[in-house]
PDB file of N, CA and C in Angstrom:
ATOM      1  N   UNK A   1       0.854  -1.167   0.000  1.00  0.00           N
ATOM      2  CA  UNK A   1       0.000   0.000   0.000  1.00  0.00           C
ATOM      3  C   UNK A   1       0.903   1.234   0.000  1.00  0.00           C
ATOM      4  N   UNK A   2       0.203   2.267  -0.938  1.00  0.00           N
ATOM      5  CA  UNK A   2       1.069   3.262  -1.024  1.00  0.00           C
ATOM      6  C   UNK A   2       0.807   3.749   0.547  1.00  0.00           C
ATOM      7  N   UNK A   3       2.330   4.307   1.126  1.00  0.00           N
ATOM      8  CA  UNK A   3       2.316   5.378   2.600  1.00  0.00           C
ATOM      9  C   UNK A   3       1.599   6.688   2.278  1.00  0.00           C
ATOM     10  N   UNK A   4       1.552   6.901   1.046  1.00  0.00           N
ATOM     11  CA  UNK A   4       1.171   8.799   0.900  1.00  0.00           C
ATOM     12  C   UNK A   4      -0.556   8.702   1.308  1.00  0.00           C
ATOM     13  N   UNK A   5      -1.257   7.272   0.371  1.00  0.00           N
ATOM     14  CA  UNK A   5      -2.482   7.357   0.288  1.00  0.00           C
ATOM     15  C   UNK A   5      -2.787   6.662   2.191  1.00  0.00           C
ATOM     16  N   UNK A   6      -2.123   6.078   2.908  1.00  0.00           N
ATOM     17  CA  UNK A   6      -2.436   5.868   3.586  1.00  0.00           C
ATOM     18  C   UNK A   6      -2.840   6.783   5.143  1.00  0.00           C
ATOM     19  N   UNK A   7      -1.294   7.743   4.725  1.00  0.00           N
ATOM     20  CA  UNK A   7      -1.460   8.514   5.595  1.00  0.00           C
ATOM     21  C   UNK A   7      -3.144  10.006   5.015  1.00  0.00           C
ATOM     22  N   UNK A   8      -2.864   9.862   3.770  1.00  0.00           N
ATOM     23  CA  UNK A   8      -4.499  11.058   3.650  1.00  0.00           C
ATOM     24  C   UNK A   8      -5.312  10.197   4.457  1.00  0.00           C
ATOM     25  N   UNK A   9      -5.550   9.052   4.071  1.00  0.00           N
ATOM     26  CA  UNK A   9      -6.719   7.976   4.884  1.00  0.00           C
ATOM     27  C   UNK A   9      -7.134   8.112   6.260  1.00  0.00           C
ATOM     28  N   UNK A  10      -5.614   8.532   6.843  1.00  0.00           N
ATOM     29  CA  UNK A  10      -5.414   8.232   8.524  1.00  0.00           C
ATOM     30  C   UNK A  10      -6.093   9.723   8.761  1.00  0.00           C
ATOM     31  N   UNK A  11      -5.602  10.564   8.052  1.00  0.00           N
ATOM     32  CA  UNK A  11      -6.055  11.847   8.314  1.00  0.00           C
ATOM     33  C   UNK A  11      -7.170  12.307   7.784  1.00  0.00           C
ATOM     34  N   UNK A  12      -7.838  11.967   6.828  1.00  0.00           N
ATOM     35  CA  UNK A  12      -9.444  11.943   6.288  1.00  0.00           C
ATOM     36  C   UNK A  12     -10.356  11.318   7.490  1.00  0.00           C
ATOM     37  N   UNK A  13      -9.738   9.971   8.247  1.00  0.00           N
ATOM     38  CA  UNK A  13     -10.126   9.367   9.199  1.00  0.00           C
ATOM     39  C   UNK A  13     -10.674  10.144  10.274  1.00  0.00           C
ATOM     40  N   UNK A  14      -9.307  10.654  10.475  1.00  0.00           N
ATOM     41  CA  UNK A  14      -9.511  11.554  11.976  1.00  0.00           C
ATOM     42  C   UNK A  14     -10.156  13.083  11.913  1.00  0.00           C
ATOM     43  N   UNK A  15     -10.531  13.454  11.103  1.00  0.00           N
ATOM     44  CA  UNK A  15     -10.605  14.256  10.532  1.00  0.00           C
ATOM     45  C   UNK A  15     -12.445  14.219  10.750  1.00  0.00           C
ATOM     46  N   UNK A  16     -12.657  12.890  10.020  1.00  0.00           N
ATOM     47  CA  UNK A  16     -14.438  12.745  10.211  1.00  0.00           C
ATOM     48  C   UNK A  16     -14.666  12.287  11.396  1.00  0.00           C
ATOM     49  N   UNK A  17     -13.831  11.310  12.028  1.00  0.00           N
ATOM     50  CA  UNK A  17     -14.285  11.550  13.557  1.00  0.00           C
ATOM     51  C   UNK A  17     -14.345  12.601  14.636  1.00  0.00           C
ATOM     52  N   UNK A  18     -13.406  13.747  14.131  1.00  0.00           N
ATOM     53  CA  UNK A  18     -13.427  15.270  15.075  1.00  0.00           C
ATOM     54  C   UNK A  18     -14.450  15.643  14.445  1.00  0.00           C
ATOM     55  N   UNK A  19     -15.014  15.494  13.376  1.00  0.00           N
ATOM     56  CA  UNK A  19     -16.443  16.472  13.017  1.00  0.00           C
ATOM     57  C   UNK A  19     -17.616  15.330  13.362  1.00  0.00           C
ATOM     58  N   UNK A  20     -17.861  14.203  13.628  1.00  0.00           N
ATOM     59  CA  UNK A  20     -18.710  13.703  13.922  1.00  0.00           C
ATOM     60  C   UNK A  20     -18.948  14.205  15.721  1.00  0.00           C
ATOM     61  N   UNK A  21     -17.821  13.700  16.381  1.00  0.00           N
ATOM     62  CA  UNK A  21     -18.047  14.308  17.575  1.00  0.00           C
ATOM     63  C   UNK A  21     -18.339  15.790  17.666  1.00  0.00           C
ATOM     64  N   UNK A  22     -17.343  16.574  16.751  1.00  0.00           N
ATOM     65  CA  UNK A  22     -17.703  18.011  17.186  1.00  0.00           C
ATOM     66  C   UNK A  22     -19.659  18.179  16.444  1.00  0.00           C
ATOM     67  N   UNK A  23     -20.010  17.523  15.597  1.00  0.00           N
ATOM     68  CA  UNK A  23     -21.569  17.833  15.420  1.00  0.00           C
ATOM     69  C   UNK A  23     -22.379  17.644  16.916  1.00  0.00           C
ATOM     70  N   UNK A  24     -21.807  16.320  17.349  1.00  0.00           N
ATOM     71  CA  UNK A  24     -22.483  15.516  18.619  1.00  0.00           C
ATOM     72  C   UNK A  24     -22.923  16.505  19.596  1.00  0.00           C
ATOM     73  N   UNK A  25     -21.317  17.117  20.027  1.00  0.00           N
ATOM     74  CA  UNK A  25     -21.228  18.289  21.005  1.00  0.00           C
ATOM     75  C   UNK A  25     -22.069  19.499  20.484  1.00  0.00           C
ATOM     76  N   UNK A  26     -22.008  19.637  19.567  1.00  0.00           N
ATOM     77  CA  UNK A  26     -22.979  20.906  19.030  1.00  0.00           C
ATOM     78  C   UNK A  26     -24.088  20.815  19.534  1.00  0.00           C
ATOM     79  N   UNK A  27     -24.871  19.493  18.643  1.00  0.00           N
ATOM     80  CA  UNK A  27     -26.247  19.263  18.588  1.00  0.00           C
ATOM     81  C   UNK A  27     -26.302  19.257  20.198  1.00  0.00           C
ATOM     82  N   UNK A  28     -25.685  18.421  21.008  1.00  0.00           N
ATOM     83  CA  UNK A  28     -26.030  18.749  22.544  1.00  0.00           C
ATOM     84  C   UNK A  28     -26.014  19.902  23.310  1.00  0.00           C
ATOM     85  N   UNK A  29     -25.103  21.051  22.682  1.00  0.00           N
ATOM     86  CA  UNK A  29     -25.006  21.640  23.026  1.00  0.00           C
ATOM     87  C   UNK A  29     -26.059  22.778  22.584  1.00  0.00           C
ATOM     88  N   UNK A  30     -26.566  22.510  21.419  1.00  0.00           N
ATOM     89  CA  UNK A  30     -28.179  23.602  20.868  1.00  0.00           C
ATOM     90  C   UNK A  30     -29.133  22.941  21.317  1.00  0.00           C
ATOM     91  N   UNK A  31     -29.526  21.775  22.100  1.00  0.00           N
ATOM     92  CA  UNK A  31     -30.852  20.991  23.296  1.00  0.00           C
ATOM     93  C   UNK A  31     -30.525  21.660  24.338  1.00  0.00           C
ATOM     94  N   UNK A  32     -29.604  21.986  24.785  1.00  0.00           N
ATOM     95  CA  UNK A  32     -29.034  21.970  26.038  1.00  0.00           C
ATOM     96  C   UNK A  32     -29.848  23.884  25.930  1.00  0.00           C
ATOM     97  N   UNK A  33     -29.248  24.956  24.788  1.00  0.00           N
ATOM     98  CA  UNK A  33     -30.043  25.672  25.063  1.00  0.00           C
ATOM     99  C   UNK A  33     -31.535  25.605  25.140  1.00  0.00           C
ATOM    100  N   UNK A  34     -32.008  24.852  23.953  1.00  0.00           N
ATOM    101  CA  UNK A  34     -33.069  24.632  23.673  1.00  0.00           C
ATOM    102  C   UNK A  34     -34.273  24.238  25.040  1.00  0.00           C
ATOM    103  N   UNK A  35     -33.534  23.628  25.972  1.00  0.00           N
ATOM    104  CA  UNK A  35     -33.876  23.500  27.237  1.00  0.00           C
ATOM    105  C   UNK A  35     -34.056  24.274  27.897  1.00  0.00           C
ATOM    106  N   UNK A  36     -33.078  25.258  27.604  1.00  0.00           N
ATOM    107  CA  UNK A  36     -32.658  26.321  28.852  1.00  0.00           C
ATOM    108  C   UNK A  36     -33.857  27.494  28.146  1.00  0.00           C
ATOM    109  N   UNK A  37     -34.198  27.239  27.207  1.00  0.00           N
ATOM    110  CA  UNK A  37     -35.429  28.580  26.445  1.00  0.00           C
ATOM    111  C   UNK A  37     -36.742  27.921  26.778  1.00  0.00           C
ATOM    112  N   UNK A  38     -37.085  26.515  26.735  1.00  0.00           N
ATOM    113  CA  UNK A  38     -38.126  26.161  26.979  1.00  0.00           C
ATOM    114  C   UNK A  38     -38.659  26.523  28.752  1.00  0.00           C
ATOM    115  N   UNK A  39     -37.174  26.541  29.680  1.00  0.00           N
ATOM    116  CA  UNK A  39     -37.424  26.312  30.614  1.00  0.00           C
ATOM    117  C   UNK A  39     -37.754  27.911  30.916  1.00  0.00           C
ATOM    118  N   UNK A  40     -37.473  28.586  30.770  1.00  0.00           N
ATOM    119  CA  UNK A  40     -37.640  30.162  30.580  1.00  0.00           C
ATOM    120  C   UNK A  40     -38.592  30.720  29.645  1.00  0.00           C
ATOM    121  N   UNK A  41     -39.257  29.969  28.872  1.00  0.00           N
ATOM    122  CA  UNK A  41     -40.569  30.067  28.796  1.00  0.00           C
ATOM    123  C   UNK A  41     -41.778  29.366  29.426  1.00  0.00           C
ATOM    124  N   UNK A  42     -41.788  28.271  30.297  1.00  0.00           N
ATOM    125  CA  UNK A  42     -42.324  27.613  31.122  1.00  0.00           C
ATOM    126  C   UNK A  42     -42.132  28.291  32.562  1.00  0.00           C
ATOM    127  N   UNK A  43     -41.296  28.722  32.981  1.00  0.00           N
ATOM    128  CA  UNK A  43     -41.195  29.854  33.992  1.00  0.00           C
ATOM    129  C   UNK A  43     -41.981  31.144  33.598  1.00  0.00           C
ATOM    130  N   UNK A  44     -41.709  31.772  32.271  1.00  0.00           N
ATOM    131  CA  UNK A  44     -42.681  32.889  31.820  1.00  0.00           C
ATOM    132  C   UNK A  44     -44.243  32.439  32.342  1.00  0.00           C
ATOM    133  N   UNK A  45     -44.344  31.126  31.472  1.00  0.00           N
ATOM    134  CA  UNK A  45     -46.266  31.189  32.036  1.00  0.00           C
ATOM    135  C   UNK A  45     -46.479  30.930  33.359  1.00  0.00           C
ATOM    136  N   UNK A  46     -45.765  29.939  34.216  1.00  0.00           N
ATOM    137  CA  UNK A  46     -45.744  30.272  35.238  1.00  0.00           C
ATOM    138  C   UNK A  46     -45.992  31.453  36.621  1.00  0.00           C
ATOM    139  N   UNK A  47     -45.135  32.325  35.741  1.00  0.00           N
ATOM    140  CA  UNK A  47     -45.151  33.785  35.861  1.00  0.00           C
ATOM    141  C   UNK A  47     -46.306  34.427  35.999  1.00  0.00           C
ATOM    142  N   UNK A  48     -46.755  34.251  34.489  1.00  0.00           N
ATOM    143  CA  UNK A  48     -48.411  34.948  34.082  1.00  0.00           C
ATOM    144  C   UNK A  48     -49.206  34.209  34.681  1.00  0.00           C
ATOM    145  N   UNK A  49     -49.246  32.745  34.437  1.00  0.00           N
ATOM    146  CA  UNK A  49     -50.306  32.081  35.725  1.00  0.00           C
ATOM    147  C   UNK A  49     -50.498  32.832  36.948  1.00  0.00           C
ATOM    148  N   UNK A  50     -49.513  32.997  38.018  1.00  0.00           N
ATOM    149  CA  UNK A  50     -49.617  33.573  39.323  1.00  0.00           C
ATOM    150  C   UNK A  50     -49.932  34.716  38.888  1.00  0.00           C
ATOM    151  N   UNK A  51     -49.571  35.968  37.997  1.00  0.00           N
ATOM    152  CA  UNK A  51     -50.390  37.167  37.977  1.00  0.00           C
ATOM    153  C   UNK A  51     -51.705  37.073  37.477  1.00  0.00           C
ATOM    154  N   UNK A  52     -52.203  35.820  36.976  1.00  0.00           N
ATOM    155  CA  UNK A  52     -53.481  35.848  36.542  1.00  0.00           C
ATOM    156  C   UNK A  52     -54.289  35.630  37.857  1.00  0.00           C
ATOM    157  N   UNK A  53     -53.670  34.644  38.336  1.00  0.00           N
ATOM    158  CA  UNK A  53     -54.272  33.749  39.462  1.00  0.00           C
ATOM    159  C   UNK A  53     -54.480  35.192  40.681  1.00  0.00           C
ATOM    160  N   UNK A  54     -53.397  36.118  41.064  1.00  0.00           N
ATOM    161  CA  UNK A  54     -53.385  37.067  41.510  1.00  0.00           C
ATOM    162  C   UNK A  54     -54.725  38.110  41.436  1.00  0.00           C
ATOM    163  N   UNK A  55     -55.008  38.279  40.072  1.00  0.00           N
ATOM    164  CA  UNK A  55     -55.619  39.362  39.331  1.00  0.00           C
ATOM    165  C   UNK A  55     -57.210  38.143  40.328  1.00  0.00           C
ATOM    166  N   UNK A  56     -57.602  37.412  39.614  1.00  0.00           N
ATOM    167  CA  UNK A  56     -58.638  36.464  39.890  1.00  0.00           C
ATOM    168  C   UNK A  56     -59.002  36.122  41.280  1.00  0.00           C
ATOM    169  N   UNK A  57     -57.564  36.538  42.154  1.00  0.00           N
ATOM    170  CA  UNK A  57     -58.140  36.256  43.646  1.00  0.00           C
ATOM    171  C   UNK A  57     -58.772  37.576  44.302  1.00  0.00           C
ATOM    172  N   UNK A  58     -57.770  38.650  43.535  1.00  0.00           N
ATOM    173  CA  UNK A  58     -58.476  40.572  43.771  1.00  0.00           C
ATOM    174  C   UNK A  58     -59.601  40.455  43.313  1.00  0.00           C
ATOM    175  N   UNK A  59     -60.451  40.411  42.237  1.00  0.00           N
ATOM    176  CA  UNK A  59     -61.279  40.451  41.669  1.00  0.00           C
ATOM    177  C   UNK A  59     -62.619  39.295  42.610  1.00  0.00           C
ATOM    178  N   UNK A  60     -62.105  38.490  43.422  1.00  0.00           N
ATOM    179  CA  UNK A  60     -63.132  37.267  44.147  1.00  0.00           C
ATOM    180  C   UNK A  60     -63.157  38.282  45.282  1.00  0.00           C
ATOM    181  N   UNK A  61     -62.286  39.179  45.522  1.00  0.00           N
ATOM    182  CA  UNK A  61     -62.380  39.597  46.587  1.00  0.00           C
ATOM    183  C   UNK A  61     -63.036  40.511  46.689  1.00  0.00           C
ATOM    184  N   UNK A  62     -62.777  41.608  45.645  1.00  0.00           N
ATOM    185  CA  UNK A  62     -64.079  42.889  45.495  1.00  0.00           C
ATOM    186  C   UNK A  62     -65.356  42.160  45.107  1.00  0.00           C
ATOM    187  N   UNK A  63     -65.603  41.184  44.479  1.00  0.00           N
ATOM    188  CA  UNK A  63     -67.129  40.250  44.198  1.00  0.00           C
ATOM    189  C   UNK A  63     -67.639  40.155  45.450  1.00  0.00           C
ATOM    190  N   UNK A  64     -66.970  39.269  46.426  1.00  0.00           N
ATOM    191  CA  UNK A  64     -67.230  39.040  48.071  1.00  0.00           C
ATOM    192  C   UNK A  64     -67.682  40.422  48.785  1.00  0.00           C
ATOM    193  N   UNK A  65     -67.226  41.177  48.558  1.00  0.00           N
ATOM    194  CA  UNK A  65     -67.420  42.546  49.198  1.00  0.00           C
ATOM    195  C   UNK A  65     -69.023  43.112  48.466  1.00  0.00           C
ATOM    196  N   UNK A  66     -69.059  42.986  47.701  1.00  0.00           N
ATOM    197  CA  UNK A  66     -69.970  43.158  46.825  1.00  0.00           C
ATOM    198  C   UNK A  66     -71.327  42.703  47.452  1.00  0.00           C
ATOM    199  N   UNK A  67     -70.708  41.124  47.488  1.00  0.00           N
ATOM    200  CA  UNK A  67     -71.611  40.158  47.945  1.00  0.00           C
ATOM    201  C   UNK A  67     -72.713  40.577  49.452  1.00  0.00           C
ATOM    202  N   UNK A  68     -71.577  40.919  49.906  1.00  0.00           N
ATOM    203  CA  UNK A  68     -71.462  41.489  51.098  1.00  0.00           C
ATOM    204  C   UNK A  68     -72.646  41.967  51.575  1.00  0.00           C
ATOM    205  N   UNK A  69     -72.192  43.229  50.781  1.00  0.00           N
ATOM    206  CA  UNK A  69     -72.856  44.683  51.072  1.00  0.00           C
ATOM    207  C   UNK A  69     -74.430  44.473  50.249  1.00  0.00           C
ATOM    208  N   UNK A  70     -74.999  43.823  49.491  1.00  0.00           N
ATOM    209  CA  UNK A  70     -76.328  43.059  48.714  1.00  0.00           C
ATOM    210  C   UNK A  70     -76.599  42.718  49.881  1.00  0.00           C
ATOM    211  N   UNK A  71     -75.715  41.515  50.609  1.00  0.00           N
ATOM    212  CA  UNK A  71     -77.229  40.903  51.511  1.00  0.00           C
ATOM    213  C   UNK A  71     -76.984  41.489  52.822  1.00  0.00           C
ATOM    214  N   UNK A  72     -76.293  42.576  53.083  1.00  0.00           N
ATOM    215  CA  UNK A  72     -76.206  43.801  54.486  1.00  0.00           C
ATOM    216  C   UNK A  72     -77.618  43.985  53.664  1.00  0.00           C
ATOM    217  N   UNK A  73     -78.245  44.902  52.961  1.00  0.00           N
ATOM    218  CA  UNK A  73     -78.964  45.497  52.246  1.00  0.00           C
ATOM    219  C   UNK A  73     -80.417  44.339  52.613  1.00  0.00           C
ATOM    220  N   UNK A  74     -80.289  43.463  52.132  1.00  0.00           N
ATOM    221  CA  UNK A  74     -80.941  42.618  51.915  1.00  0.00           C
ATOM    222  C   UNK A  74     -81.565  42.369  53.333  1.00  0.00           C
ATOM    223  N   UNK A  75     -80.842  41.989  54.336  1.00  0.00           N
ATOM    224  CA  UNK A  75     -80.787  41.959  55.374  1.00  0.00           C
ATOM    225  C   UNK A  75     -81.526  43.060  56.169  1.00  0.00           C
ATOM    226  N   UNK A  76     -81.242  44.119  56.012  1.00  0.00           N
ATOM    227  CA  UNK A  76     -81.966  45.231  56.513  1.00  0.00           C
ATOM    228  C   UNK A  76     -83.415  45.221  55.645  1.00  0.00           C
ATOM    229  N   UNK A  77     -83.757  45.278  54.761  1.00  0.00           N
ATOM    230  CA  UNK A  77     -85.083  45.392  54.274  1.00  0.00           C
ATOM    231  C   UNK A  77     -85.734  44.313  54.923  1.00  0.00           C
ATOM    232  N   UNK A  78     -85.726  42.577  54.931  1.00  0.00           N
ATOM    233  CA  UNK A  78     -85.861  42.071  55.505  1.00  0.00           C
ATOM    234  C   UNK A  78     -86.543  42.219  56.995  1.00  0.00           C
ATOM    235  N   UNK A  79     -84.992  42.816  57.432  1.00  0.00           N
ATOM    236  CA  UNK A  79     -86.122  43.683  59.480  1.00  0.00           C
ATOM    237  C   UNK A  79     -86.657  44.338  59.301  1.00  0.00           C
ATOM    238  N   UNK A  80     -86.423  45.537  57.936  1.00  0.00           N
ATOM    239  CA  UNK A  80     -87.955  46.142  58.320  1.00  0.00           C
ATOM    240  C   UNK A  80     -89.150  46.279  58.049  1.00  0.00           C
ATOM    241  N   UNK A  81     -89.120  44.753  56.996  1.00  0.00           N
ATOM    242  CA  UNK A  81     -90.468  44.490  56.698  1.00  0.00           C
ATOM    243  C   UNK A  81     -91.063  43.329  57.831  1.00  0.00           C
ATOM    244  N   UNK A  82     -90.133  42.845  58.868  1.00  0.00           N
ATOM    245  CA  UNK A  82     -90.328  41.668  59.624  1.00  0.00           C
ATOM    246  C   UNK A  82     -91.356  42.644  60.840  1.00  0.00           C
ATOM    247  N   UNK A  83     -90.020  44.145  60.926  1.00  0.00           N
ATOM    248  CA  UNK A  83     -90.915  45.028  61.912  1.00  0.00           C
ATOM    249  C   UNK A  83     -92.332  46.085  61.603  1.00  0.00           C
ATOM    250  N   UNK A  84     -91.772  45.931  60.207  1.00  0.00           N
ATOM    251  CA  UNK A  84     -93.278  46.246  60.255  1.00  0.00           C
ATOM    252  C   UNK A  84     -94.644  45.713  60.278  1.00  0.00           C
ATOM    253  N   UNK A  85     -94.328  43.962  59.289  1.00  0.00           N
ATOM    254  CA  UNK A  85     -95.654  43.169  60.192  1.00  0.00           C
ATOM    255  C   UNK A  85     -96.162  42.798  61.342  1.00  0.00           C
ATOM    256  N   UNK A  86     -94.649  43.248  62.609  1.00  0.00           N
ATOM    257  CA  UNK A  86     -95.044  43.217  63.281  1.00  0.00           C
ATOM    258  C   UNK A  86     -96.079  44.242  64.158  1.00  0.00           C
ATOM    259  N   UNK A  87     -95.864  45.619  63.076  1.00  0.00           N
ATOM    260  CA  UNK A  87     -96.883  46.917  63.589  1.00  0.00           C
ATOM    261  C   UNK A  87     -97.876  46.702  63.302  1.00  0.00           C
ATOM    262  N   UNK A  88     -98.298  45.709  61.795  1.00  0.00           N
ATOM    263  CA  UNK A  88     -99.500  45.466  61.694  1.00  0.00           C
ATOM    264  C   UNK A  88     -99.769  44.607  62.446  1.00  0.00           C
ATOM    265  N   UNK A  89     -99.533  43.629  63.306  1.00  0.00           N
ATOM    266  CA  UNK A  89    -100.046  42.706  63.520  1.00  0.00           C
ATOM    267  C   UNK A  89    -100.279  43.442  65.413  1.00  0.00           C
ATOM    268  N   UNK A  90     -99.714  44.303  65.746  1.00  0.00           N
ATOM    269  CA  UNK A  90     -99.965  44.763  67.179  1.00  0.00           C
ATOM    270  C   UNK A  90    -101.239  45.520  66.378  1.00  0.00           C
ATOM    271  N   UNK A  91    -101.076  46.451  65.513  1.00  0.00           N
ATOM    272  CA  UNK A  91    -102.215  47.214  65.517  1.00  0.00           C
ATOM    273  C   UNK A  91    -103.699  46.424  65.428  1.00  0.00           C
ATOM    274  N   UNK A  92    -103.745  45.399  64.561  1.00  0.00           N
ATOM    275  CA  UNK A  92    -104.650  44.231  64.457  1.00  0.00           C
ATOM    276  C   UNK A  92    -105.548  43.816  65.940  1.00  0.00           C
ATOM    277  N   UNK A  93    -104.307  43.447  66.799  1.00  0.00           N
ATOM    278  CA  UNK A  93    -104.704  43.053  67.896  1.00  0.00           C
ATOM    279  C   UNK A  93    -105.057  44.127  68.851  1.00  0.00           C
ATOM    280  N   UNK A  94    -104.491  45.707  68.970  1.00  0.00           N
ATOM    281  CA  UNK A  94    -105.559  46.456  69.167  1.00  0.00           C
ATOM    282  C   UNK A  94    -106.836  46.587  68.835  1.00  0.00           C
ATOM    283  N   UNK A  95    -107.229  46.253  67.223  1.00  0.00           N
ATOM    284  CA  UNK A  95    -108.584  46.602  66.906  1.00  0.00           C
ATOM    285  C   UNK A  95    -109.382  45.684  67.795  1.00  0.00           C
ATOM    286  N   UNK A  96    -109.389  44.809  67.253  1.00  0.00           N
ATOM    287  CA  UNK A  96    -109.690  43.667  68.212  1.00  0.00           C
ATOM    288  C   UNK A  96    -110.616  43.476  69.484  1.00  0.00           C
TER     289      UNK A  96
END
């Protein structure tokens, strides 16, 4: 065997094995960001989740207040229609 063609061989050789590995390392190394963006966009919604979730617990809370103040309301009309049947019902039993 010719030495000239053997040695291109040895070195064509090594040559595709430093670029096979160096692709390897690449490609792991563009998942590896690819990870690191997914994970930083999964933290983003995360993010917006809790300010949504935030926004949604303020908002239950002025509703509740809301709620509130309807059956305060509610509540009071209530006594004073309870006290006032009870005026009719004394006056009744005056006529009587």
């Amino acid at each position: 065997m010719n030495p000239h063609v053997f040695a291109v061989g040895m070195i064509a050789g090594v040559v595709l094995v430093a670029v096979v590995v160096g692709a390897i390392k690449f490609s792991l190394w563009l998942g590896s960001i690819r990870n690191d963006v997914v994970y930083l966009k999964s933290a983003d919604k995360i993010h917006t989740h809790d300010h949504i979730w935030h926004n949604m617990n303020r908002n239950q809370d002025a509703t509740d207040k809301k709620i509130k103040a309807e059956l305060a309301t509610i509540s009071k009309t209530v006594n004073e229609m309870v006290q006032s049947l009870k005026g009719v019902k004394n006056a009744n039993a005056n006529l009587v």
